[in-house]
Every structure is written in structure tokens, then in C-alpha cells.
PDB file of N, CA and C in Angstrom:
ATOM      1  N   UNK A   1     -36.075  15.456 -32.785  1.00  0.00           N
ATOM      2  CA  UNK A   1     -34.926  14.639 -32.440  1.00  0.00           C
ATOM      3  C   UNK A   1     -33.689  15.521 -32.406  1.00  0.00           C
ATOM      4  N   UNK A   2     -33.253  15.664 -31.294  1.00  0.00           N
ATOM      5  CA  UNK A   2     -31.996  16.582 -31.150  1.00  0.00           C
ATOM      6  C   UNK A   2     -30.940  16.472 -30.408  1.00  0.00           C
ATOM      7  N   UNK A   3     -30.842  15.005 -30.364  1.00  0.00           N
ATOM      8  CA  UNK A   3     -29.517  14.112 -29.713  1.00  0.00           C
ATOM      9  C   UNK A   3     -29.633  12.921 -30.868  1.00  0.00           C
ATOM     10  N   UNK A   4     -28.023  12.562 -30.678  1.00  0.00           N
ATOM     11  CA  UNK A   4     -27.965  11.423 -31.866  1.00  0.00           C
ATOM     12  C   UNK A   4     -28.513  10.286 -31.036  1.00  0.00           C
ATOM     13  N   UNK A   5     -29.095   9.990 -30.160  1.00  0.00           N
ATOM     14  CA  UNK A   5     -29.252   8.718 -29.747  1.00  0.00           C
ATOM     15  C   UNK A   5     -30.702   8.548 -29.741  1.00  0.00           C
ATOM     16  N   UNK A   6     -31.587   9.625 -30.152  1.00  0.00           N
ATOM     17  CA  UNK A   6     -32.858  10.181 -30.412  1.00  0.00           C
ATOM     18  C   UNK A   6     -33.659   9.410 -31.547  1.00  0.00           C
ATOM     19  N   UNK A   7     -32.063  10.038 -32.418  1.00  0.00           N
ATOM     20  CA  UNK A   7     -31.905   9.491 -33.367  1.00  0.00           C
ATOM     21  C   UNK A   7     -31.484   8.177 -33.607  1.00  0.00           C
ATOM     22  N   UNK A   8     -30.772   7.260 -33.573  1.00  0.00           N
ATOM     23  CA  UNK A   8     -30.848   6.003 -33.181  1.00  0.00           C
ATOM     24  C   UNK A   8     -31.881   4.978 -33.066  1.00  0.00           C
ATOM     25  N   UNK A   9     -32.219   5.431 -31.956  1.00  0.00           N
ATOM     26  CA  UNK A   9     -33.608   5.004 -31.004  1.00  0.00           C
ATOM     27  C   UNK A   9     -34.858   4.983 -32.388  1.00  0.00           C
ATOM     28  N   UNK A  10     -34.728   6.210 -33.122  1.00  0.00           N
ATOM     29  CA  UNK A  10     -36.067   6.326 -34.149  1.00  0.00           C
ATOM     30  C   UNK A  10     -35.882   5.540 -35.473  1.00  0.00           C
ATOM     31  N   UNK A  11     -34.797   4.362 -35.474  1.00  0.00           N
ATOM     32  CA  UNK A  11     -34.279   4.065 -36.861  1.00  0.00           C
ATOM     33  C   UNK A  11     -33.793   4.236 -37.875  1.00  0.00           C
ATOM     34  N   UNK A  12     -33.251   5.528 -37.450  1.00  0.00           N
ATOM     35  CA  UNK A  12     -31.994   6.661 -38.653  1.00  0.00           C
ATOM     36  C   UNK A  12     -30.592   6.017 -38.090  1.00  0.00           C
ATOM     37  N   UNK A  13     -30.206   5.602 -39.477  1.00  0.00           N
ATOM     38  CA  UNK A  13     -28.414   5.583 -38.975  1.00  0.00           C
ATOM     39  C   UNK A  13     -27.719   6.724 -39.237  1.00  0.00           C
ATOM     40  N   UNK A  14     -26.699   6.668 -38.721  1.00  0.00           N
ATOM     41  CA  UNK A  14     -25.842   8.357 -38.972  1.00  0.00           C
ATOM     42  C   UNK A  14     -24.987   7.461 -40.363  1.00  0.00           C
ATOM     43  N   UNK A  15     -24.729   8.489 -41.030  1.00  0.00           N
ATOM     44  CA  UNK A  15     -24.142   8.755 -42.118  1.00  0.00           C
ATOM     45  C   UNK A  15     -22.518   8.088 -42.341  1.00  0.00           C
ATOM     46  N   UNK A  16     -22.161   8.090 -40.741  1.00  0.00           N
ATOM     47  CA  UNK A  16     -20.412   7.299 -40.628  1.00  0.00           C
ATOM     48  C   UNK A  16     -20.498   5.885 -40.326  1.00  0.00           C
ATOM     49  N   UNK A  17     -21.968   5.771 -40.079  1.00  0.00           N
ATOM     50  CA  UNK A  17     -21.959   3.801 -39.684  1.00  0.00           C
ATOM     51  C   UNK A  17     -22.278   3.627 -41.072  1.00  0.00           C
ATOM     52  N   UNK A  18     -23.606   3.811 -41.384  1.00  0.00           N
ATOM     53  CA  UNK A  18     -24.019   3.567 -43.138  1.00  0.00           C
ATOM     54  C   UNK A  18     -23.055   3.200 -43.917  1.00  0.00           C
ATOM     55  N   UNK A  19     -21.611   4.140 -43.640  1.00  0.00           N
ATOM     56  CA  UNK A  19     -20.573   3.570 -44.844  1.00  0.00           C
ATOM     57  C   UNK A  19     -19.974   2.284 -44.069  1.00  0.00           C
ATOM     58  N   UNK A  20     -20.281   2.246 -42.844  1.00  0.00           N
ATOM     59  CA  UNK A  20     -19.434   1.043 -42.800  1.00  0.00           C
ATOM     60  C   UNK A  20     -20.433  -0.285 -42.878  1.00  0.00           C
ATOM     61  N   UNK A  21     -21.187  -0.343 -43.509  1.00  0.00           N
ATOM     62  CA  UNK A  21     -22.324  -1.567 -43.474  1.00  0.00           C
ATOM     63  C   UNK A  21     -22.108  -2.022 -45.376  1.00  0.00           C
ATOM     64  N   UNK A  22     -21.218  -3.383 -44.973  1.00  0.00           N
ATOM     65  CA  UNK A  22     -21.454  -3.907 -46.145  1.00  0.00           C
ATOM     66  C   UNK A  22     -22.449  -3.705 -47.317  1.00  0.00           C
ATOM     67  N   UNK A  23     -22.214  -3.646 -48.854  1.00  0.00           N
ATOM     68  CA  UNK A  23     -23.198  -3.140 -49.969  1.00  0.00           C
ATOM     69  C   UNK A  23     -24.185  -4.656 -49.863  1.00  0.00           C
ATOM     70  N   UNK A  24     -25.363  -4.356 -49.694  1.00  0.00           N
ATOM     71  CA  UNK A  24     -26.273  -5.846 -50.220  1.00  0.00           C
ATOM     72  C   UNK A  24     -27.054  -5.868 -48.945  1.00  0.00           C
ATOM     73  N   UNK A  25     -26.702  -5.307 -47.437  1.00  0.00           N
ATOM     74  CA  UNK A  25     -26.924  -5.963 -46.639  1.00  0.00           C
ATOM     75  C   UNK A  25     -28.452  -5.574 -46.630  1.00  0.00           C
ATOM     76  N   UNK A  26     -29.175  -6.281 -46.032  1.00  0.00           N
ATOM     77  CA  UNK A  26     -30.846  -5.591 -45.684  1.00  0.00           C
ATOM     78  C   UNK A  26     -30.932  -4.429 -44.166  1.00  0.00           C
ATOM     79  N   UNK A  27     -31.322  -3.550 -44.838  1.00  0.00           N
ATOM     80  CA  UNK A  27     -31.090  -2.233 -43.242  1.00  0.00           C
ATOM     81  C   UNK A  27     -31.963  -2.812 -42.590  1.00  0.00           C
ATOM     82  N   UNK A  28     -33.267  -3.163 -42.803  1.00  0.00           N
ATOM     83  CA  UNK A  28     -34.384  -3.468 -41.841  1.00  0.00           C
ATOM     84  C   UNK A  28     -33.589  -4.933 -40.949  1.00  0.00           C
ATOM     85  N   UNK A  29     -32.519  -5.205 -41.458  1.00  0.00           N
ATOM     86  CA  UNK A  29     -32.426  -6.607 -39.960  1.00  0.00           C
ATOM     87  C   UNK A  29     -31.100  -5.262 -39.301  1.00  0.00           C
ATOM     88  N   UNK A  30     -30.697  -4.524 -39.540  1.00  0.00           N
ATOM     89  CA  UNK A  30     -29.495  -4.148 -38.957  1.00  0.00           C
ATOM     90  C   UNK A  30     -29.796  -3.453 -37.670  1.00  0.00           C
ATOM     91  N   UNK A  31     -29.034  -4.467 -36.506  1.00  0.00           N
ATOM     92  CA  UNK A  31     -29.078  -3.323 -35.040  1.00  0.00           C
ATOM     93  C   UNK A  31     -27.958  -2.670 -34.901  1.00  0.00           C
ATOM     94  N   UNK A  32     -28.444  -1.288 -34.103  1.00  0.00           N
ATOM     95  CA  UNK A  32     -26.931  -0.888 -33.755  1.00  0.00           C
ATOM     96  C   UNK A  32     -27.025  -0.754 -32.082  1.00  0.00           C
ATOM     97  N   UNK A  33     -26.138  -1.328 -31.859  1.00  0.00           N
ATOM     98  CA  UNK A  33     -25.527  -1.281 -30.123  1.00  0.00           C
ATOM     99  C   UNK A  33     -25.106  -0.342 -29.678  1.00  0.00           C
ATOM    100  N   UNK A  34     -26.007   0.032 -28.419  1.00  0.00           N
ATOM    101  CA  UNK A  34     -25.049   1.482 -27.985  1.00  0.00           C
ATOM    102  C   UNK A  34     -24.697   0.794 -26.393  1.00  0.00           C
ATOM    103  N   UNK A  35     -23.200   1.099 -25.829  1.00  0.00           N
ATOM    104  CA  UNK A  35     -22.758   1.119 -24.496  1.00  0.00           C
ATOM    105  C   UNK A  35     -23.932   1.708 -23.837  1.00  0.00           C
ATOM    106  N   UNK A  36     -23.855   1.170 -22.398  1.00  0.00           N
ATOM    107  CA  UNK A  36     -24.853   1.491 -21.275  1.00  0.00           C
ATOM    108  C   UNK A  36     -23.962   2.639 -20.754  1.00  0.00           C
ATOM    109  N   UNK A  37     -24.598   3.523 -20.181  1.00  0.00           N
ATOM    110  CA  UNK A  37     -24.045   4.430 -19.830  1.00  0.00           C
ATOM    111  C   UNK A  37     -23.207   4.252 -18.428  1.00  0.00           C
ATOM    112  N   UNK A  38     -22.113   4.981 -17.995  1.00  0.00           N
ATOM    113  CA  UNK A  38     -21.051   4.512 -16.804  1.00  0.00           C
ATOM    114  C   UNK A  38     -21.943   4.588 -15.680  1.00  0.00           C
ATOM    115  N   UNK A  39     -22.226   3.927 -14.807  1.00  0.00           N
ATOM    116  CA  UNK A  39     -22.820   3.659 -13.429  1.00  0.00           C
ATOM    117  C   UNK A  39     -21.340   4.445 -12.384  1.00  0.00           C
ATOM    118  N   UNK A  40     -21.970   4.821 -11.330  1.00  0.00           N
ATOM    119  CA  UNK A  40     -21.249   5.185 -10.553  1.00  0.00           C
ATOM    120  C   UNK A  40     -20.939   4.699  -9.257  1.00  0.00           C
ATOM    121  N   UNK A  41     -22.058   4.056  -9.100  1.00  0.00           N
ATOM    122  CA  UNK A  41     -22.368   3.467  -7.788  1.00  0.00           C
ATOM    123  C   UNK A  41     -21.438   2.404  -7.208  1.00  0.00           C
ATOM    124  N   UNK A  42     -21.018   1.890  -7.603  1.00  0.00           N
ATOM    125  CA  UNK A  42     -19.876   0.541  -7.511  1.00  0.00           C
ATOM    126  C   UNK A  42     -18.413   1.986  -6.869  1.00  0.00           C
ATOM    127  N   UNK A  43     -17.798   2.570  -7.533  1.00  0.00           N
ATOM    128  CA  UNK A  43     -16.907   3.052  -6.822  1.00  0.00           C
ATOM    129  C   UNK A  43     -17.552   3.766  -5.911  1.00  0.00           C
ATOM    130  N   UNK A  44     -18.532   4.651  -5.898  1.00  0.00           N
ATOM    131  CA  UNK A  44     -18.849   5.207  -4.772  1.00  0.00           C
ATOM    132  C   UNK A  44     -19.143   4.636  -3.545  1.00  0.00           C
ATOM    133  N   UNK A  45     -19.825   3.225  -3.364  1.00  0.00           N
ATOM    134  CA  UNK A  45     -20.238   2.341  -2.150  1.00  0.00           C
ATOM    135  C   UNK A  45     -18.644   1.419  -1.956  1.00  0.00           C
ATOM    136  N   UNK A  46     -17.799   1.983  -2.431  1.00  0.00           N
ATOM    137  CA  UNK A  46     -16.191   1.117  -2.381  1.00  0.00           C
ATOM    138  C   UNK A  46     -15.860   2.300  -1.447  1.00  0.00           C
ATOM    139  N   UNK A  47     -15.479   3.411  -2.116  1.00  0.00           N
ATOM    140  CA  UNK A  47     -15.221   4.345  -0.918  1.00  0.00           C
ATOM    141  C   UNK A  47     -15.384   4.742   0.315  1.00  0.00           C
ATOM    142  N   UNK A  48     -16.703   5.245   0.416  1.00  0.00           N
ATOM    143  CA  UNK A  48     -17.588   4.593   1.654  1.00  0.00           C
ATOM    144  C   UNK A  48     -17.165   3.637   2.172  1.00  0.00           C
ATOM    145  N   UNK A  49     -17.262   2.171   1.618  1.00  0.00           N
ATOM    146  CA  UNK A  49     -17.333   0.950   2.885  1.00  0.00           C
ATOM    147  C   UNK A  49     -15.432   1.182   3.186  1.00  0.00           C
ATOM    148  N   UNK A  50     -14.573   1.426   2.338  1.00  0.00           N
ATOM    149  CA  UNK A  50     -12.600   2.024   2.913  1.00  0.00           C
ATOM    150  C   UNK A  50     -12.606   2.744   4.202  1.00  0.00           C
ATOM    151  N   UNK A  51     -13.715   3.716   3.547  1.00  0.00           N
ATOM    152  CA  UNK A  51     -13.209   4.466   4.702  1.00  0.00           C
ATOM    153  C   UNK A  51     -13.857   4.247   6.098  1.00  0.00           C
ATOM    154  N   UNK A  52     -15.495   3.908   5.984  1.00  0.00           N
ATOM    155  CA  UNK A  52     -15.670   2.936   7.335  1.00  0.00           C
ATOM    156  C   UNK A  52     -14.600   2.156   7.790  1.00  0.00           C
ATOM    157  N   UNK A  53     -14.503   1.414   6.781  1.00  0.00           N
ATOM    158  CA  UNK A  53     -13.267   0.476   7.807  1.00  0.00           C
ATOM    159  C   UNK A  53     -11.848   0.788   8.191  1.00  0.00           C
ATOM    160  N   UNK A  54     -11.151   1.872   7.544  1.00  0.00           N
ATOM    161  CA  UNK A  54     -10.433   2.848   8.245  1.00  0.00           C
ATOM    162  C   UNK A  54     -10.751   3.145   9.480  1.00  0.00           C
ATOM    163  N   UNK A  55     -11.860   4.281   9.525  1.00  0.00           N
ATOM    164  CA  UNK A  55     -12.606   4.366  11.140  1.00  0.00           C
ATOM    165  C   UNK A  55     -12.672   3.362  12.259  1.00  0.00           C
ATOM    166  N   UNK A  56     -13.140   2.527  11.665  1.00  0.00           N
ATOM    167  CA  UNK A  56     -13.500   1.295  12.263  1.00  0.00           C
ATOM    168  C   UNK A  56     -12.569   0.804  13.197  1.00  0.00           C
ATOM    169  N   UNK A  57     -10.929   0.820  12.072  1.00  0.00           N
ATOM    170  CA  UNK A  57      -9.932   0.297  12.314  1.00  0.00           C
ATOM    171  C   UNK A  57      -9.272   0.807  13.274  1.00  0.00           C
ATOM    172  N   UNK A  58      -9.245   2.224  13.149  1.00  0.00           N
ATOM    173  CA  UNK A  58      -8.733   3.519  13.962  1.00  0.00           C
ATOM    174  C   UNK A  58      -9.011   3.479  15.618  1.00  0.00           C
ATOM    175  N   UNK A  59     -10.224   3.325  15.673  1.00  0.00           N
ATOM    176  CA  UNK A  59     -11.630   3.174  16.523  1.00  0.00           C
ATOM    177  C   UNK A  59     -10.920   1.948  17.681  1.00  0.00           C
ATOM    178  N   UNK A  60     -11.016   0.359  16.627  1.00  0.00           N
ATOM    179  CA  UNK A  60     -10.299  -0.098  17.929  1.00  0.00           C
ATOM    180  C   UNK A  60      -9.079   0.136  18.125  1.00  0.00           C
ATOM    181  N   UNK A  61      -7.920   0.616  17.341  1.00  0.00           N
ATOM    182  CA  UNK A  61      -6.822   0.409  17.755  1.00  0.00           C
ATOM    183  C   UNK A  61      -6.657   1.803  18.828  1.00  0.00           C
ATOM    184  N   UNK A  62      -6.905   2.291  18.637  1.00  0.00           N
ATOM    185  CA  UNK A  62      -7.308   3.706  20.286  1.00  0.00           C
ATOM    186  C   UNK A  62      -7.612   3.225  21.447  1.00  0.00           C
ATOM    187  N   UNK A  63      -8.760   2.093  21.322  1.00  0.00           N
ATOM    188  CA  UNK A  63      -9.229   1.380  21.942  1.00  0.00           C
ATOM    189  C   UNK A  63      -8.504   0.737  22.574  1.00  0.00           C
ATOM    190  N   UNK A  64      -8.217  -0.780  22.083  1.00  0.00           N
ATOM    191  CA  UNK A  64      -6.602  -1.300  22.704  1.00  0.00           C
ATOM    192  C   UNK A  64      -5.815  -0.485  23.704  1.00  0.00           C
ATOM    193  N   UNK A  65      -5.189   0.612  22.703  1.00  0.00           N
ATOM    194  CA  UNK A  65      -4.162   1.396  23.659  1.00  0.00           C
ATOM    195  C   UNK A  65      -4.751   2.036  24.808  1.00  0.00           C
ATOM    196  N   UNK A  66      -5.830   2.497  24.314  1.00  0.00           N
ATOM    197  CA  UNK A  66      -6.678   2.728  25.841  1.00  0.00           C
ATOM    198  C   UNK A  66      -6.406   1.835  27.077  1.00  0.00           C
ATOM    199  N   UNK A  67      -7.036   0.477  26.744  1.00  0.00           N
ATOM    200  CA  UNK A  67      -7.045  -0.743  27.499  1.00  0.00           C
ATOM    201  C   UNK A  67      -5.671  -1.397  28.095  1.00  0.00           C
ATOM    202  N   UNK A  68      -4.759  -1.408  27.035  1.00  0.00           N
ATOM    203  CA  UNK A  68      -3.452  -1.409  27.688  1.00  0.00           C
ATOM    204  C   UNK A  68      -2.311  -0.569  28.437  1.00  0.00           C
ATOM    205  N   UNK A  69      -2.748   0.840  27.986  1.00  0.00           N
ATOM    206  CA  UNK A  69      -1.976   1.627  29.150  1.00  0.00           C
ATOM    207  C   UNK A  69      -2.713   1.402  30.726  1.00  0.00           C
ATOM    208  N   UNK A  70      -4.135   1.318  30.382  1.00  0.00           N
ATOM    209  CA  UNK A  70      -4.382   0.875  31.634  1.00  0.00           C
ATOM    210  C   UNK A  70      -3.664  -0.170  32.551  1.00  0.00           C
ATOM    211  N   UNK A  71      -4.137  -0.997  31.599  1.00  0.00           N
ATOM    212  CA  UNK A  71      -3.394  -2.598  32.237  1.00  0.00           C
ATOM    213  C   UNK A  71      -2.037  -2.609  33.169  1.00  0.00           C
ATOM    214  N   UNK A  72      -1.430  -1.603  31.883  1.00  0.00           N
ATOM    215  CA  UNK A  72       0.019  -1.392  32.478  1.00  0.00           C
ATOM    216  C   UNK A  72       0.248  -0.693  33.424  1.00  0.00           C
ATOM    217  N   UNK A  73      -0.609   0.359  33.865  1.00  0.00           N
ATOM    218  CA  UNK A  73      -0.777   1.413  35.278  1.00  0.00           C
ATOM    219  C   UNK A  73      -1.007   0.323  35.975  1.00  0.00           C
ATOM    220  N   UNK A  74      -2.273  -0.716  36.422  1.00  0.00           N
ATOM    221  CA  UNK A  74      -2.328  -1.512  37.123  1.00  0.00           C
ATOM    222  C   UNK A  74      -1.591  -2.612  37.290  1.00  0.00           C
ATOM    223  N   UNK A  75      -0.560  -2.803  36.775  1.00  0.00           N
ATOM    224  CA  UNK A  75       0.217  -3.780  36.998  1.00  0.00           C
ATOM    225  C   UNK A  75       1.119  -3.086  37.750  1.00  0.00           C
ATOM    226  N   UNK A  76       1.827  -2.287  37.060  1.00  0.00           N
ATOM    227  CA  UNK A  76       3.114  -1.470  37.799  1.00  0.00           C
ATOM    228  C   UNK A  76       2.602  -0.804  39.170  1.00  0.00           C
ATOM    229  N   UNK A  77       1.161  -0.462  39.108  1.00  0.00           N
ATOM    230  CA  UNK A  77       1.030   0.348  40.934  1.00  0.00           C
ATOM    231  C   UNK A  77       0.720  -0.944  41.605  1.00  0.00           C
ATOM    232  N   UNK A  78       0.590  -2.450  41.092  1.00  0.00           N
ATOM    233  CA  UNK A  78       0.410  -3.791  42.028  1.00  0.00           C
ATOM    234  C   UNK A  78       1.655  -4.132  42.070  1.00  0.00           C
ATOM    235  N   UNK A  79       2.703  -4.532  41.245  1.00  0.00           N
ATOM    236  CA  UNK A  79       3.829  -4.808  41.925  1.00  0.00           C
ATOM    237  C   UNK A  79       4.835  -3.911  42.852  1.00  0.00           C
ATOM    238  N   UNK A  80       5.193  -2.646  42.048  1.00  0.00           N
ATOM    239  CA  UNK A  80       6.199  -1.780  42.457  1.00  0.00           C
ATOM    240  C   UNK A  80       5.945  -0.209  43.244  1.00  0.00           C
ATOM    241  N   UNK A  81       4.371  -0.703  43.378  1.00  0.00           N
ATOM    242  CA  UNK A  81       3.831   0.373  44.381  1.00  0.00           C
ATOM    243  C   UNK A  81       3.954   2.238  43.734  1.00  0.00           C
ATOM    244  N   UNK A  82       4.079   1.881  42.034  1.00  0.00           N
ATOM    245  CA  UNK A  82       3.888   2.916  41.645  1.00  0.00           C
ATOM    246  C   UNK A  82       2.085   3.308  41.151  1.00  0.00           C
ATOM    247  N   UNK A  83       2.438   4.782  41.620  1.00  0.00           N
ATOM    248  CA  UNK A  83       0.536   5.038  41.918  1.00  0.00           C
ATOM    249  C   UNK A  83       0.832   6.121  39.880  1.00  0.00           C
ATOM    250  N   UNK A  84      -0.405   6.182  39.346  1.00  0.00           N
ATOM    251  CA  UNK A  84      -0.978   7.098  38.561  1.00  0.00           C
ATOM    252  C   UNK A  84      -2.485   7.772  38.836  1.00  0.00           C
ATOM    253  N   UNK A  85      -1.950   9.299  39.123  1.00  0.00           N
ATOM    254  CA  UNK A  85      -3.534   9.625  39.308  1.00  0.00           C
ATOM    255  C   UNK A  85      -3.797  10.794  38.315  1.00  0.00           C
ATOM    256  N   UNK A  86      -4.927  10.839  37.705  1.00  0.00           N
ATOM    257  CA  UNK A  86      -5.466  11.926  36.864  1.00  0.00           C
ATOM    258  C   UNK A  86      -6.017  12.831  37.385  1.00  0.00           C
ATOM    259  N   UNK A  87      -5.597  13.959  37.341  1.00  0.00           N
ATOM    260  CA  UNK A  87      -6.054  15.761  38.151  1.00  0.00           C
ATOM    261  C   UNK A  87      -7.185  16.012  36.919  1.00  0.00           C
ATOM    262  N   UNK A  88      -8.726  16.006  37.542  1.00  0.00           N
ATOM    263  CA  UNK A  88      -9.517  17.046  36.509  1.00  0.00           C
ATOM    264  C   UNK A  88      -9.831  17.671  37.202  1.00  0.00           C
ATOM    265  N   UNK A  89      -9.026  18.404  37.486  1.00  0.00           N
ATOM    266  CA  UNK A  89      -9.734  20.001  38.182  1.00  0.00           C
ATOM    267  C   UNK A  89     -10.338  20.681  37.380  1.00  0.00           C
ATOM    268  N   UNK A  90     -11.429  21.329  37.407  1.00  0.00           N
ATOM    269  CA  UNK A  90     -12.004  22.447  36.673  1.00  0.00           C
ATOM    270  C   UNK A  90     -11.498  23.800  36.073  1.00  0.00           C
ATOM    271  N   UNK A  91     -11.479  24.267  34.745  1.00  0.00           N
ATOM    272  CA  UNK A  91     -10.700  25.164  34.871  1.00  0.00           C
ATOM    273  C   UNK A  91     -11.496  26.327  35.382  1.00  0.00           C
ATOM    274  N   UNK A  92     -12.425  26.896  35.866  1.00  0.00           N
ATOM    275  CA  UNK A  92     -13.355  27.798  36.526  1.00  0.00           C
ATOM    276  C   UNK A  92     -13.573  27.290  38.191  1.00  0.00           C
ATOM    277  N   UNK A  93     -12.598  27.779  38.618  1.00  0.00           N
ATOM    278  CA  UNK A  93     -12.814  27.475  40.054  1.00  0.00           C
ATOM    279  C   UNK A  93     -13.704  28.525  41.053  1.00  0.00           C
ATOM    280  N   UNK A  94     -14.991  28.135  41.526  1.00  0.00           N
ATOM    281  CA  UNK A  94     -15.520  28.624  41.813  1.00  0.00           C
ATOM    282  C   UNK A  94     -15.548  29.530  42.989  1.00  0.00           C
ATOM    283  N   UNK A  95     -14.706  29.010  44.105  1.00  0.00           N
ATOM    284  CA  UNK A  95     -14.913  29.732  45.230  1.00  0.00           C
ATOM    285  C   UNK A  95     -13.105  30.050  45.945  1.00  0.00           C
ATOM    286  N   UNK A  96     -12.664  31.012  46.002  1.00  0.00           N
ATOM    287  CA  UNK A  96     -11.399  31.099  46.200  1.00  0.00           C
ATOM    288  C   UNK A  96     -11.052  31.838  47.724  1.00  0.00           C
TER     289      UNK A  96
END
């Protein structure tokens, strides 16, 4: 036995609870309670699901603006006959 909880577990009390156990009492009914040890999992699957939904959040709002600058190109080249065009020229032009 070479952890106190070894010890515990085998029916030895340590020496600093003993004094605190009333004179008279019977040891054979006495339990001692130990805390469960800290779990981690609860903040870790919190983090995770934040920051998904950060992403998430990010994700459509790009989105949107995507969708509405569009909107707004097509509105403005339908009423006021203003045009937007996107140049992807290549930057390796092949034949000069």
C-alpha cells in the first residue's frame, strides 16, 4: 500500500481523522468518504460545442454578405445600368 487511498480502501484510518472521531465510537461502523475525482469532460465538450458555434456563426454571416452584395450588384446594374464584372485572369499567361 503506497498511496493513502490504498490505504483507505484497506480499512486503515490515517492518524489525523482517528483524532477526530469521537471517544466510544465503534470503528467497525465508521465510513470515510472520499470526493470523486474532477471529471473533465463537461468543460471540454463546452468548448468544443463555443467554438463550433462561433464557426458556425462566422460561416453564415460571410454567407449573407456574400448573398447581399450580390443582390445589391443586381439591383443597381437593373435599375441604373451600373455593370460589375470580375477579371480572373490567370496569373501564368500562356501564350504571348
Amino acid at each position: 500500500m503506497q498511496l493513502p487511498e490504498d490505504q483507505i480502501r484497506a480499512g486503515h484510518i490515517p492518524a489525523d481523522l482517528y483524532r477526530q472521531i469521537p471517544p466510544g465510537t465503534d470503528m467497525r461502523k465508521v465510513v470515510i468518504v472520499q470526493e470523486a475525482p474532477r471529471s473533465y469532460t463537461g468543460p471540454i465538450v463546452l468548448t468544443l460545442l463555443v467554438v463550433t458555434g462561433s464557426v458556425a456563426v462566422l460561416l453564415v454571416i460571410a454567407f449573407v454578405a456574400q448573398v447581399l452584395a450580390g443582390a445589391a450588384i443586381a439591383v443597381l446594374s437593373a435599375t441604373s445600368g451600373l455593370t460589375y464584372t470580375i477579371n480572373r485572369a490567370s496569373k501564368t499567361r500562356k501564350g504571348i
